[in-house]
PDB file of N, CA and C in Angstrom:
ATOM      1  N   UNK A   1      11.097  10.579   0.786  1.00  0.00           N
ATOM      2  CA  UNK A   1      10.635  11.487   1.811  1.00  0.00           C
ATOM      3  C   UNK A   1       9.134  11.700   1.621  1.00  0.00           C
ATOM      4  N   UNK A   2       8.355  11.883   3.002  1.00  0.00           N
ATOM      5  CA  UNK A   2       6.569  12.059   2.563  1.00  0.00           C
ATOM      6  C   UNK A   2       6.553  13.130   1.875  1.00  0.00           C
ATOM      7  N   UNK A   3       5.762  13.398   1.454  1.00  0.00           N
ATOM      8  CA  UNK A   3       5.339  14.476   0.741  1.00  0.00           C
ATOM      9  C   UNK A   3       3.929  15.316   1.698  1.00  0.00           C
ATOM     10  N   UNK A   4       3.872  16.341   1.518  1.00  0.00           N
ATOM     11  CA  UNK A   4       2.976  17.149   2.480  1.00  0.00           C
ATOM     12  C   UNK A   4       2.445  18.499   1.695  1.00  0.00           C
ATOM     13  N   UNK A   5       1.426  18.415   1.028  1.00  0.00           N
ATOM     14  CA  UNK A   5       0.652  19.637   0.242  1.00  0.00           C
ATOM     15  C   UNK A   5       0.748  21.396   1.913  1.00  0.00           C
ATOM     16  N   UNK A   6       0.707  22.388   0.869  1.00  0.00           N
ATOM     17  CA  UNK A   6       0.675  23.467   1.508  1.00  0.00           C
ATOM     18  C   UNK A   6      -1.229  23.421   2.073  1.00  0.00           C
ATOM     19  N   UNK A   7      -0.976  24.528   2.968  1.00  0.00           N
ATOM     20  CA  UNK A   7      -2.346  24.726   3.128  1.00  0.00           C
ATOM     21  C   UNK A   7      -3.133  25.602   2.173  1.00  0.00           C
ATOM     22  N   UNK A   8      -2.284  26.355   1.279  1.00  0.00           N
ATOM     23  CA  UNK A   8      -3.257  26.918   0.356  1.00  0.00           C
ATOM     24  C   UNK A   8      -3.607  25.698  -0.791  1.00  0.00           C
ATOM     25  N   UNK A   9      -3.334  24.475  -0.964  1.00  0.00           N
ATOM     26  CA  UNK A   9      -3.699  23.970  -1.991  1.00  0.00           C
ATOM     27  C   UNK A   9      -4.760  22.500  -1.562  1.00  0.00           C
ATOM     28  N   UNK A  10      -5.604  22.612  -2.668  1.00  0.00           N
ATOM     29  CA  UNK A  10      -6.813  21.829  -2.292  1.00  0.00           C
ATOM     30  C   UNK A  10      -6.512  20.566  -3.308  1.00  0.00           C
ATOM     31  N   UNK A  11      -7.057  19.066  -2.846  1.00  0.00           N
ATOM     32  CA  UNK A  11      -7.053  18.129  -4.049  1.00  0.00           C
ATOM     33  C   UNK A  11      -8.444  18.241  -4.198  1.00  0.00           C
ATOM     34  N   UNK A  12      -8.508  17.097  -5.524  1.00  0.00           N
ATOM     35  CA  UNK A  12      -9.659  16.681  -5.806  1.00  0.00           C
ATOM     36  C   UNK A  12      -9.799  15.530  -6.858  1.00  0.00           C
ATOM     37  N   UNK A  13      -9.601  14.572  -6.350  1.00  0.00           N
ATOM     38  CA  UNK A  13      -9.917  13.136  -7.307  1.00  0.00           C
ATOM     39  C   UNK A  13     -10.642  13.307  -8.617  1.00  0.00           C
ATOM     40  N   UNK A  14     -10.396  13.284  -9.921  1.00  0.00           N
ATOM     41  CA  UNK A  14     -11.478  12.955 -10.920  1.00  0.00           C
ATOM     42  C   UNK A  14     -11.152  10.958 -11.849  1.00  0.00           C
ATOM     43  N   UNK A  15     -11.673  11.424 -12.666  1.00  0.00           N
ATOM     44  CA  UNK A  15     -12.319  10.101 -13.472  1.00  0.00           C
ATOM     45  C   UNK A  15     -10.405   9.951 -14.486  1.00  0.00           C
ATOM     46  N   UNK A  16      -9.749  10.891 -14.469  1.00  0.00           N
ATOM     47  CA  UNK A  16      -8.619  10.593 -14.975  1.00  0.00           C
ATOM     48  C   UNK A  16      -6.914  10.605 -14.045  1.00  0.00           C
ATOM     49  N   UNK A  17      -7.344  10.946 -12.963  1.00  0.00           N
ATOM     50  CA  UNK A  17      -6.232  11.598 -12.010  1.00  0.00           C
ATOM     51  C   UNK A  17      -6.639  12.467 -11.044  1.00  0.00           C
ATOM     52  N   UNK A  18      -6.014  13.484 -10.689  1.00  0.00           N
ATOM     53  CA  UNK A  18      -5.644  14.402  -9.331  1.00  0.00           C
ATOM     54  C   UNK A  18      -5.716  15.561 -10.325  1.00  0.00           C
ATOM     55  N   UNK A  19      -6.574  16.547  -9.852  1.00  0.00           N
ATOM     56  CA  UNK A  19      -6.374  17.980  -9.500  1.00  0.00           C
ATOM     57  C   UNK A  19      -6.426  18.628  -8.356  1.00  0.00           C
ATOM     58  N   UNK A  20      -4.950  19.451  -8.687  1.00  0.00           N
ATOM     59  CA  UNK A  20      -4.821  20.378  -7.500  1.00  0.00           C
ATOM     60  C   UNK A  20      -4.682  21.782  -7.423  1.00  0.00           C
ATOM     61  N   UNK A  21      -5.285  22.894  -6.915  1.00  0.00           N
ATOM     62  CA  UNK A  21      -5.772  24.087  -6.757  1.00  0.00           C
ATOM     63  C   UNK A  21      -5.168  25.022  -6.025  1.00  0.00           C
ATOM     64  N   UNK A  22      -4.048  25.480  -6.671  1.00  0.00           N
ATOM     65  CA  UNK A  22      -3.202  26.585  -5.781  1.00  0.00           C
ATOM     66  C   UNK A  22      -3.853  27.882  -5.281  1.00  0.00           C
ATOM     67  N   UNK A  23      -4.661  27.914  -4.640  1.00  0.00           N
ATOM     68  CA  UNK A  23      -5.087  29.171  -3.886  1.00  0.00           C
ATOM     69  C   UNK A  23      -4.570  30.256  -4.193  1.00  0.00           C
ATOM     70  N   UNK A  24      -3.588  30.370  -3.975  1.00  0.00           N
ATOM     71  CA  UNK A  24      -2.353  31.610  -3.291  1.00  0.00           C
ATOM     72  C   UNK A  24      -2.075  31.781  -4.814  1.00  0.00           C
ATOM     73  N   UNK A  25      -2.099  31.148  -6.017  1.00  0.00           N
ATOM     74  CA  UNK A  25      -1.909  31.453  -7.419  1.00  0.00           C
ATOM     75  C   UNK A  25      -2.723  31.654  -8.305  1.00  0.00           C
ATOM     76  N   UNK A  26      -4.159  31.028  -8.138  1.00  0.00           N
ATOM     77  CA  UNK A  26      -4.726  30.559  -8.222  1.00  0.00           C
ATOM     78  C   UNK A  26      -4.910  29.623  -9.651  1.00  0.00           C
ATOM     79  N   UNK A  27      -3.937  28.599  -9.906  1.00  0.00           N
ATOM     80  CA  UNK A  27      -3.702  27.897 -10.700  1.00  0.00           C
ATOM     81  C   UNK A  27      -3.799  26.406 -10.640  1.00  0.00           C
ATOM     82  N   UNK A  28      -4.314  25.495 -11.466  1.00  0.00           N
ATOM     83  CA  UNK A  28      -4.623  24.377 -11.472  1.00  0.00           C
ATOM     84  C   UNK A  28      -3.508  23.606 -12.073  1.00  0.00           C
ATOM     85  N   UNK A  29      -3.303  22.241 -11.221  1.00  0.00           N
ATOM     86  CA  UNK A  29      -2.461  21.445 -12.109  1.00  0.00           C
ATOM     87  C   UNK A  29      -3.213  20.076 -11.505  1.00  0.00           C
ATOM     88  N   UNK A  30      -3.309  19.474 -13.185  1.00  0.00           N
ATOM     89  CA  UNK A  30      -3.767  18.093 -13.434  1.00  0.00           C
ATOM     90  C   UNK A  30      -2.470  16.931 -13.100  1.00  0.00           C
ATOM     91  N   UNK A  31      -2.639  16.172 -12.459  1.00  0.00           N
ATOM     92  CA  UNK A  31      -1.808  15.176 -12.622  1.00  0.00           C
ATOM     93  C   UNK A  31      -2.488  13.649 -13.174  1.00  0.00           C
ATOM     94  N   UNK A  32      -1.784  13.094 -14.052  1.00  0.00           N
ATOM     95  CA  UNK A  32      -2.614  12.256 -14.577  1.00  0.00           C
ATOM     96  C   UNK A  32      -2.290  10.865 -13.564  1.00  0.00           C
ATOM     97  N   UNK A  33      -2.838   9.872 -13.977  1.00  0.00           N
ATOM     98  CA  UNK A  33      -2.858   8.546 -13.057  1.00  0.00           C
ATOM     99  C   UNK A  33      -2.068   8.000 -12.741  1.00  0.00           C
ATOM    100  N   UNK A  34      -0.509   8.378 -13.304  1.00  0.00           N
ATOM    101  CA  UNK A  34       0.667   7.701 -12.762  1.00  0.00           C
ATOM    102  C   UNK A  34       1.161   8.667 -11.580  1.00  0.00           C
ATOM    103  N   UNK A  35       0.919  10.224 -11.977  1.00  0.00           N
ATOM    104  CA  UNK A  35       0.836  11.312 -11.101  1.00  0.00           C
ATOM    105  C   UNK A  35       0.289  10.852  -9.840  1.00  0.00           C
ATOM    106  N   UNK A  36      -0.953  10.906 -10.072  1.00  0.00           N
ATOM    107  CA  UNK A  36      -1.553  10.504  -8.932  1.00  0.00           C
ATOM    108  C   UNK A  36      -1.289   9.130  -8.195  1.00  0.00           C
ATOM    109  N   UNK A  37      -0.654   8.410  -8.529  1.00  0.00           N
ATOM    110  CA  UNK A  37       0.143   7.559  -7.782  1.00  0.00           C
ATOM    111  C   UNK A  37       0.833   7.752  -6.787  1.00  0.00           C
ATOM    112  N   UNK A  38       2.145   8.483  -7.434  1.00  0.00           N
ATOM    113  CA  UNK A  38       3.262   8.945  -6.594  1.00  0.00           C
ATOM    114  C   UNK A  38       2.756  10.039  -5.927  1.00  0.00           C
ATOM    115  N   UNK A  39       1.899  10.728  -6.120  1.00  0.00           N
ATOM    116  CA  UNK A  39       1.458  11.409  -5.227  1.00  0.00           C
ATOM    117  C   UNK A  39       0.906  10.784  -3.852  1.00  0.00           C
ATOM    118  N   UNK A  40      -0.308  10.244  -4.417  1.00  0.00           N
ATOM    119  CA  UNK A  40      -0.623   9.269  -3.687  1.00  0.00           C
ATOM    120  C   UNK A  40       0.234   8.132  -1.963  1.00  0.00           C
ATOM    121  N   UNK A  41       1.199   7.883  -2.769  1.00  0.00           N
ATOM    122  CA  UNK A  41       2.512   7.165  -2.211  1.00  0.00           C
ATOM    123  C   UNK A  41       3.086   7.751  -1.282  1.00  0.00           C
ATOM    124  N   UNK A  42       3.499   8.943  -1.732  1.00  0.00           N
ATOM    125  CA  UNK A  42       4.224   9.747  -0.771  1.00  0.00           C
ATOM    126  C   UNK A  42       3.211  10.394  -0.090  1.00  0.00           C
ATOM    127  N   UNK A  43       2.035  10.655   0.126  1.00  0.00           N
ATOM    128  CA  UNK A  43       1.563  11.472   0.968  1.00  0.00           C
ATOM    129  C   UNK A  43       0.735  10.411   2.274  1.00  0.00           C
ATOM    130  N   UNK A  44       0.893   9.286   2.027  1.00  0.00           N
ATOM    131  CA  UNK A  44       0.846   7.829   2.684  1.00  0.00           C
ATOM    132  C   UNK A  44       1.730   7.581   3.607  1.00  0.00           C
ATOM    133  N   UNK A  45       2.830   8.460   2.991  1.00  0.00           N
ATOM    134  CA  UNK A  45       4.422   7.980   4.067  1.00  0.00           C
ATOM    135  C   UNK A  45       5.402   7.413   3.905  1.00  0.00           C
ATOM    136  N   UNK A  46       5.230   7.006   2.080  1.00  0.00           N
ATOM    137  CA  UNK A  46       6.144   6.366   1.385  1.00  0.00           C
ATOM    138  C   UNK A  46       7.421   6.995   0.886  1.00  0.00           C
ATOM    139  N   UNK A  47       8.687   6.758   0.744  1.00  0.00           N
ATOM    140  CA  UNK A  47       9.725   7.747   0.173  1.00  0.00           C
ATOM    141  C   UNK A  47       9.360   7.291  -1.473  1.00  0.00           C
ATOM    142  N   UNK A  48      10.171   8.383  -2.175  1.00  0.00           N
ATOM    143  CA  UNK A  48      10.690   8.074  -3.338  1.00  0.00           C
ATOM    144  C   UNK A  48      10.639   6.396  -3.795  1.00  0.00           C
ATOM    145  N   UNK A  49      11.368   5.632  -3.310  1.00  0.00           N
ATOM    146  CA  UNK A  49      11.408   3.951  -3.549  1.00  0.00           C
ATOM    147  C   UNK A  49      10.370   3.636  -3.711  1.00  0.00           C
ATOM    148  N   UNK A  50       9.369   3.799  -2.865  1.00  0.00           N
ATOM    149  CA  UNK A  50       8.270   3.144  -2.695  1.00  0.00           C
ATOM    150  C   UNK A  50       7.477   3.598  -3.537  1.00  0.00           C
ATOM    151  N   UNK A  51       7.093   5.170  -4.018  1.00  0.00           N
ATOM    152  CA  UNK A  51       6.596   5.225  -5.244  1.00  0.00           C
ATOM    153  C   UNK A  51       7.147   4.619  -6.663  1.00  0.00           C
ATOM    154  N   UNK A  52       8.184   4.401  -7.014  1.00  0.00           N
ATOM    155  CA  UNK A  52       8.858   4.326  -8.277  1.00  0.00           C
ATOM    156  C   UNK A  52       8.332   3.028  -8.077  1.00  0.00           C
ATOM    157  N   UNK A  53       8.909   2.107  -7.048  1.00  0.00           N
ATOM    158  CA  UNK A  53       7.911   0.486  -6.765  1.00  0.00           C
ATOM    159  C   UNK A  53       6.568   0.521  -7.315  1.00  0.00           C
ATOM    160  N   UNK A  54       5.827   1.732  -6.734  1.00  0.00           N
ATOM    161  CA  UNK A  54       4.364   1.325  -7.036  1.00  0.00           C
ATOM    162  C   UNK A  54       4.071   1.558  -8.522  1.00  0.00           C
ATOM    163  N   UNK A  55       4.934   2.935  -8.880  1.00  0.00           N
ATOM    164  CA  UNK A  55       4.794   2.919 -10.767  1.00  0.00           C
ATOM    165  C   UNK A  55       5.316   1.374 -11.710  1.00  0.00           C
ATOM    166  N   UNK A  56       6.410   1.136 -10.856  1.00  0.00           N
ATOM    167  CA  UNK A  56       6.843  -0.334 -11.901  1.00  0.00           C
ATOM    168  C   UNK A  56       5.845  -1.748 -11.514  1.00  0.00           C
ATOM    169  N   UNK A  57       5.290  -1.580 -10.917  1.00  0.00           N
ATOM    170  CA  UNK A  57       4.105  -2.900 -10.082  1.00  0.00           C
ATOM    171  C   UNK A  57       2.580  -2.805 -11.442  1.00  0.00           C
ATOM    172  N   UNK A  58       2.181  -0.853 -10.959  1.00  0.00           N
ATOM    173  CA  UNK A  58       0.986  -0.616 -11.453  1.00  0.00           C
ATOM    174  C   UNK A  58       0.809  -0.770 -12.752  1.00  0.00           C
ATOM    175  N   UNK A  59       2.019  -0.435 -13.872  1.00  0.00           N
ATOM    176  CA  UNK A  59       1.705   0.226 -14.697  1.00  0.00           C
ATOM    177  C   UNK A  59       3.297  -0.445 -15.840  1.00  0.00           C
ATOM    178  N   UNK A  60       3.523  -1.585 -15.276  1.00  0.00           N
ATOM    179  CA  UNK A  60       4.521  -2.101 -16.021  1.00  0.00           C
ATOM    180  C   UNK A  60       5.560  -1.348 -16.923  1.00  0.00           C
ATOM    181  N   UNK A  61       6.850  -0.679 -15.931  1.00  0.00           N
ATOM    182  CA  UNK A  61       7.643   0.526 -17.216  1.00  0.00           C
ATOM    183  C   UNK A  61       9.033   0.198 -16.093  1.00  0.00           C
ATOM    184  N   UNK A  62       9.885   0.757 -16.492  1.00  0.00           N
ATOM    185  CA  UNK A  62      10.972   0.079 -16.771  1.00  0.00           C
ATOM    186  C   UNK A  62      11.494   1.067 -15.263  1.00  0.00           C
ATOM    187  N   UNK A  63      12.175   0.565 -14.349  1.00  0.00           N
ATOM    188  CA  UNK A  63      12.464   1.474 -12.930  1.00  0.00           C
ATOM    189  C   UNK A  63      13.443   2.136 -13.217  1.00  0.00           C
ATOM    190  N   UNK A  64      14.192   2.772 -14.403  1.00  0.00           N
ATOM    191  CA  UNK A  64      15.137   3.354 -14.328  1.00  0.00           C
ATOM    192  C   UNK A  64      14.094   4.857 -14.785  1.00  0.00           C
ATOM    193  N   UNK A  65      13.240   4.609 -15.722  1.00  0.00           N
ATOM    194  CA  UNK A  65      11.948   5.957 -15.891  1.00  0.00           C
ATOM    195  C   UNK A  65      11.407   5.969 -14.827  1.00  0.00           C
ATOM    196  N   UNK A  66      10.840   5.142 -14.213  1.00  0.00           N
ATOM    197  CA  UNK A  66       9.793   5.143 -13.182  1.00  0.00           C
ATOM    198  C   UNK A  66      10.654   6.348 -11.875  1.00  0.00           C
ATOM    199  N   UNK A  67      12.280   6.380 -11.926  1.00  0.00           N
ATOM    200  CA  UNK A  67      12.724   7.227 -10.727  1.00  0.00           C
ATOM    201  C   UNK A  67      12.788   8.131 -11.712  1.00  0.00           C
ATOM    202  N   UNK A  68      13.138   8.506 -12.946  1.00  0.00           N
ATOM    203  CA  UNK A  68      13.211   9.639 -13.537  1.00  0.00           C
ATOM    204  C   UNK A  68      11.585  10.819 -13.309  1.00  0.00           C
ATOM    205  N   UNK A  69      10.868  10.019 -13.376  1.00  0.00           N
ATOM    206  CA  UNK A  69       9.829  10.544 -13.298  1.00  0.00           C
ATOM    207  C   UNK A  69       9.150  10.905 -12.298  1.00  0.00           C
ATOM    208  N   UNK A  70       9.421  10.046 -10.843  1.00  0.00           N
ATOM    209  CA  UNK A  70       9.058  10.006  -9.730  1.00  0.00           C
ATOM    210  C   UNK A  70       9.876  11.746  -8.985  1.00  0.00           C
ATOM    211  N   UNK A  71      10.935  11.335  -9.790  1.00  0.00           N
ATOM    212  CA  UNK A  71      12.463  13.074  -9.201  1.00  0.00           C
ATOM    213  C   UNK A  71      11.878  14.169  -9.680  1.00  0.00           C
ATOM    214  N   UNK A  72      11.207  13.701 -11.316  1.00  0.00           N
ATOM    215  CA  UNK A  72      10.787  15.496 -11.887  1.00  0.00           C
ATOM    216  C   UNK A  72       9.357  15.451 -11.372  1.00  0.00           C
ATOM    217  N   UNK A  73       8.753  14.803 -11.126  1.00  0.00           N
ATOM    218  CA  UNK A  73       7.296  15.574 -10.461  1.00  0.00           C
ATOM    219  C   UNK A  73       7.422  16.007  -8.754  1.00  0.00           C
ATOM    220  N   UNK A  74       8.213  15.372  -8.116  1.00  0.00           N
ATOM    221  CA  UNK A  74       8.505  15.916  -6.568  1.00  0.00           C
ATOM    222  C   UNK A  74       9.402  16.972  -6.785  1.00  0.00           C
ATOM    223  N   UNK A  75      10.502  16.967  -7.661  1.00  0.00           N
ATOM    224  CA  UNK A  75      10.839  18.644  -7.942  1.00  0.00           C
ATOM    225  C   UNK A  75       9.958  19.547  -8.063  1.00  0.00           C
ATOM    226  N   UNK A  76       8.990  19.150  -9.230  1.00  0.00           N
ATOM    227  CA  UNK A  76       8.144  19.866  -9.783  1.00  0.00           C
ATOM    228  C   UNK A  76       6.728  20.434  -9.115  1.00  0.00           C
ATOM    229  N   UNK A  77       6.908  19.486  -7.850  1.00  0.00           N
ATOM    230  CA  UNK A  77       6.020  20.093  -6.908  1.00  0.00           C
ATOM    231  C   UNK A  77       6.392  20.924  -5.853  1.00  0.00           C
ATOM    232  N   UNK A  78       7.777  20.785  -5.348  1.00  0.00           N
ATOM    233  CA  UNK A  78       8.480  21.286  -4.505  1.00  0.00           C
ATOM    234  C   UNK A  78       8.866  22.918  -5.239  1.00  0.00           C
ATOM    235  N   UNK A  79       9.502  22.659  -5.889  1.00  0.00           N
ATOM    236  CA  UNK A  79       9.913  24.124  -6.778  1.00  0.00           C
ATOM    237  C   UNK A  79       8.437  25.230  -7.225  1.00  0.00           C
ATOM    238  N   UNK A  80       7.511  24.696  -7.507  1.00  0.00           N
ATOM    239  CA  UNK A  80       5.980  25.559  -7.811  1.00  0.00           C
ATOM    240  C   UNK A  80       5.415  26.301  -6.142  1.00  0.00           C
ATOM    241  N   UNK A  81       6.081  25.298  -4.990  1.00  0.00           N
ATOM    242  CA  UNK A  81       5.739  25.809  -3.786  1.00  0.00           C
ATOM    243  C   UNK A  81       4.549  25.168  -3.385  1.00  0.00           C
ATOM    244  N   UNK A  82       3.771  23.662  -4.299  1.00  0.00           N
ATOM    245  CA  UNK A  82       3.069  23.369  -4.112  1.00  0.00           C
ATOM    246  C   UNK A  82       2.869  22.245  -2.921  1.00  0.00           C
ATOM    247  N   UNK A  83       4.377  21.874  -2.806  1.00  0.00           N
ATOM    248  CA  UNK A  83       4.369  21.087  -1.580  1.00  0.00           C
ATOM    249  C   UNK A  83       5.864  21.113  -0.651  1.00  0.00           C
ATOM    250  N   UNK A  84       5.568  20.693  -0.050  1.00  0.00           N
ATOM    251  CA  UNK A  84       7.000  20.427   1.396  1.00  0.00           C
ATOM    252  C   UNK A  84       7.892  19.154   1.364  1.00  0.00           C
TER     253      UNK A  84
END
């Protein structure tokens, strides 16, 4: 499913990954470069598949982690209220 940031939260590309800026909390969360992938992915228009694809392509790891990991950070964004 896409993924879609709230309007209180801002990105911002750095030299290691994604930070993003909860307004409304006002709390920061770093996502590092595999983060910023699937982030990436899904906010493109990609579901779930298509990120875990792009983690096992980019970054050579095994697709049974690549969905483990892809489930707890879209929880983990969904549940903080940081995205839709």
């Amino acid at each position: 499913m896409p993924l879609k940031f709230g309007a209180d939260v801002s990105t911002a590309e750095t030299d290691y990954g994604t930070v993003l800026l909860d307004a409304r909390a006002g709390e920061y969360w770093e996502l590092n470069p595999t983060g910023t992938l699937v982030v990436s992915t899904l906010m493109a228009g990609g579901d779930e598949a298509a990120a875990v694809a792009a983690l096992v392509d980019e970054f050579a790891i095994d697709p049974a982690r690549a969905r483990q990991d892809v489930d707890a950070l879209v929880q983990q964004l969904r549940t903080s209220g940081l995205a839709e």
